[in-house]
Protein backbone atom coordinates (compact mmCIF):
# COMPACT_ATOMS: atom_id res chain seq x y z
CA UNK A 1 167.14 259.92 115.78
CA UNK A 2 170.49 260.51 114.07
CA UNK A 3 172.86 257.70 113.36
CA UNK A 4 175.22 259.08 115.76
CA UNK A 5 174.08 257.16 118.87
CA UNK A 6 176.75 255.50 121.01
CA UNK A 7 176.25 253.28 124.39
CA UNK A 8 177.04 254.96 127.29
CA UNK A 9 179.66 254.18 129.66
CA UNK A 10 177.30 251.66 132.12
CA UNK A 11 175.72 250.08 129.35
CA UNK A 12 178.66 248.91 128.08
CA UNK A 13 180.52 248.15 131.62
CA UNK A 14 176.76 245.90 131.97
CA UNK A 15 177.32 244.33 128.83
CA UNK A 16 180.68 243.29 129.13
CA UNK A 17 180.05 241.75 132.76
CA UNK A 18 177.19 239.80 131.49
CA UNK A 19 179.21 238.39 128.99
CA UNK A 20 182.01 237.47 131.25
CA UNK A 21 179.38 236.03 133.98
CA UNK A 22 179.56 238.80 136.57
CA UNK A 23 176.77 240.59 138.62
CA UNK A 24 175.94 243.72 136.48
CA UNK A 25 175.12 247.17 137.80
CA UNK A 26 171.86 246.47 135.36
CA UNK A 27 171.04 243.88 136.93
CA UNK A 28 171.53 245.32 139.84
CA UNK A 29 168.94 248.30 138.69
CA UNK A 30 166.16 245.36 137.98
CA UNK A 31 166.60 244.08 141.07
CA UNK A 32 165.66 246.89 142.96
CA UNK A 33 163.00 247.90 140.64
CA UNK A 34 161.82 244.14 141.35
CA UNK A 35 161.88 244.59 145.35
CA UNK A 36 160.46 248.22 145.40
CA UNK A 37 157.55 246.66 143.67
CA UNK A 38 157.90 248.00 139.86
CA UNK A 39 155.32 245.79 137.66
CA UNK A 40 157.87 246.15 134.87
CA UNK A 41 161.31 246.13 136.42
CA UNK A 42 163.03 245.58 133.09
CA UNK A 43 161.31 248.43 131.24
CA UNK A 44 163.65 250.82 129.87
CA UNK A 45 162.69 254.73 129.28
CA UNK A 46 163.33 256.93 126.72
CA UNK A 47 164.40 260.50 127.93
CA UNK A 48 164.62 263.79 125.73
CA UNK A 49 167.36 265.87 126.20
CA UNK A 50 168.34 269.80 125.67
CA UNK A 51 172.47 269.07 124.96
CA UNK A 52 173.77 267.85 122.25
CA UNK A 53 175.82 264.30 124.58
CA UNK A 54 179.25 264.54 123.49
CA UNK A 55 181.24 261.07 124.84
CA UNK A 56 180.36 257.86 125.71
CA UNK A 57 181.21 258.45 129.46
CA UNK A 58 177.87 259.72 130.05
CA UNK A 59 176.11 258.67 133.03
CA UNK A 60 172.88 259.95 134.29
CA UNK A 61 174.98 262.96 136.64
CA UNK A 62 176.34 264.65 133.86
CA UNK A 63 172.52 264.46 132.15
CA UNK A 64 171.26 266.35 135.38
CA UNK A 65 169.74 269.60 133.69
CA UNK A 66 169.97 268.53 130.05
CA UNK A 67 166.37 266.28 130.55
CA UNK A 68 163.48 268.30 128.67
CA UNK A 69 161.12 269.74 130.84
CA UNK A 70 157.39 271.12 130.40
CA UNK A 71 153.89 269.80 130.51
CA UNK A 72 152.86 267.11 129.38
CA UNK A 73 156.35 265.59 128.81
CA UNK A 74 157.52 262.32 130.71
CA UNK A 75 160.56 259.87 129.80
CA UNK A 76 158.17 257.21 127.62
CA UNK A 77 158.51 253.14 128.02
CA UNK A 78 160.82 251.78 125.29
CA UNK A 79 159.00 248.53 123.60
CA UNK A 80 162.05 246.21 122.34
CA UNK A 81 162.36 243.43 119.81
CA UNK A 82 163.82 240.41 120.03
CA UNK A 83 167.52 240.68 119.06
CA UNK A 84 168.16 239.64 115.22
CA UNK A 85 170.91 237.54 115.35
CA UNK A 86 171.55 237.98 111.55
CA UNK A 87 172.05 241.86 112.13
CA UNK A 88 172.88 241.73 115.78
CA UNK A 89 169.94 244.69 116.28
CA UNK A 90 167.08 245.48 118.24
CA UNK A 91 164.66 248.04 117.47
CA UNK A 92 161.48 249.53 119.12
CA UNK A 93 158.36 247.88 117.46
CA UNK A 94 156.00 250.05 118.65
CA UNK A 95 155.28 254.21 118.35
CA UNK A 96 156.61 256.16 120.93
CA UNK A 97 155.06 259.33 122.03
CA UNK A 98 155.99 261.88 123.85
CA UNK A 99 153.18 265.16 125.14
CA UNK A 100 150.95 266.96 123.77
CA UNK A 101 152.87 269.70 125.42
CA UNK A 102 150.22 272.40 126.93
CA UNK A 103 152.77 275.33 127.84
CA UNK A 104 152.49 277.99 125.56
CA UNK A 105 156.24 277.71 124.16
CA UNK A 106 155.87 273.69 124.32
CA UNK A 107 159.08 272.20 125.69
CA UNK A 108 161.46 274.60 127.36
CA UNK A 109 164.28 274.24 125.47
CA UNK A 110 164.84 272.25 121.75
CA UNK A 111 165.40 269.02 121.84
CA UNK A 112 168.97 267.68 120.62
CA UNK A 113 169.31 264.27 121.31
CA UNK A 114 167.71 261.16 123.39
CA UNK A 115 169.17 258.89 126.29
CA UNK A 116 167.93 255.41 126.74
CA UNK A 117 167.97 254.66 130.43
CA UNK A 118 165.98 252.32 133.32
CA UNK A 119 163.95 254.46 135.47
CA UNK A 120 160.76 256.21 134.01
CA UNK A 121 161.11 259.19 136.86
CA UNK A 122 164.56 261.19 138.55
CA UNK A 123 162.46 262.52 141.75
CA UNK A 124 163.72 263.00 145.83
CA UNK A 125 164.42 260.05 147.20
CA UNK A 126 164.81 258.05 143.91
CA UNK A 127 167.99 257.17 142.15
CA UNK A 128 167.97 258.57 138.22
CA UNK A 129 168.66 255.29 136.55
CA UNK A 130 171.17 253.50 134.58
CA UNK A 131 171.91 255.47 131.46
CA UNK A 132 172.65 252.91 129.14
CA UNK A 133 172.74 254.53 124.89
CA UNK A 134 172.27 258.04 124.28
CA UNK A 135 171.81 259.63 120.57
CA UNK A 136 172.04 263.12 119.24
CA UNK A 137 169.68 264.62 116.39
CA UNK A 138 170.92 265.80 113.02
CA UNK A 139 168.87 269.05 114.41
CA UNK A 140 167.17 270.27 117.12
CA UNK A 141 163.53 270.36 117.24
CA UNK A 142 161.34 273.07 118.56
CA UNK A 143 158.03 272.32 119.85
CA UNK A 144 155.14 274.26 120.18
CA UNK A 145 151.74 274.41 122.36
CA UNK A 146 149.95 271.26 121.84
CA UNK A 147 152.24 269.69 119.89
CA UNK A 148 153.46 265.78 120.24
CA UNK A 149 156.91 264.25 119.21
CA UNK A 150 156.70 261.16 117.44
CA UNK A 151 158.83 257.98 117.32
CA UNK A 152 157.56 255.59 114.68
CA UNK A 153 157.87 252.00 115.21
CA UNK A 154 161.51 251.12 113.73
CA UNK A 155 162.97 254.55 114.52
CA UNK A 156 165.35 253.33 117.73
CA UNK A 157 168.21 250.75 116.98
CA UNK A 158 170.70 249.28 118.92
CA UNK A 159 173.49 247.09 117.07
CA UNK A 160 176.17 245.57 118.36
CA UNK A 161 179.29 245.25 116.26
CA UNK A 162 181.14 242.48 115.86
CA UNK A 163 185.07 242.42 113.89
């Protein structure tokens, strides 16, 4: 992913309530997940996407269409470490895979960019999610029939700055 990820606008309205003490739309998102009987209510999902995400304000309407679509994809489980308090970053410590893709062209569309958000499907009947960090590639990638996109281990990071 390209260096030019950014949180979206309800990951950073959840951060900023958790560190003033108040009830977080995130937390409001695992509790659901936790009721409706999700094994891993705090899991977080990585999504591709087909537009480039151009502001922070993005929420999970305005990615409606721009999710990659084919088969053999699916939003993939995000595996987080621990926050590094001497860098203030997390990043995913394990590979993250998404496809083979068996349609003839692969994915529909290329892939620009990637949005970090809390539920692993958007179906009837099933609110999309929380999108909480979104990042845009250097360049779009193509895909082709039977082929797999890779993540390696180290390849997501989230930092938070502090002045």
């Amino acid at each position: 992913m390209a260096a030019n990820g950014f949180i979206a606008l309800q990951g950073a309205v959840s951060a900023l309530d958790y560190l003033n003490g108040r009830t977080t739309a995130l937390q409001a998102e695992w509790d659901a997940k936790t009721a409706g009987g999700d094994p891993q209510p705090k899991t977080t999902y990585l999504m591709l996407l087909t537009q480039v995400v151009t502001d922070a304000t993005t929420d999970m309407t305005s990615l409606v269409g721009t999710e990659a679509a084919g088969t053999g994809y699916a939003r993939q489980p995000v595996p987080w470490g621990a926050a590094s308090t001497s860098t203030r970053q997390s990043t995913n410590t394990d590979l993250i895979q998404f496809g083979p893709f068996s349609d003839p062209a692969g994915l529909a569309a290329p892939v620009t960019g990637a949005a970090l958000v809390t539920r692993m499907t958007s179906s009837a009947g099933q609110p999309s999610g929380i999108c909480l960090m979104a990042w845009n590639l250097d360049s779009a990638i193509t895909t082709q029939q039977n082929q797999a996109l890779q993540l390696a281990a180290g390849a997501l990071t989230m930092t938070l700055a502090v002045s």
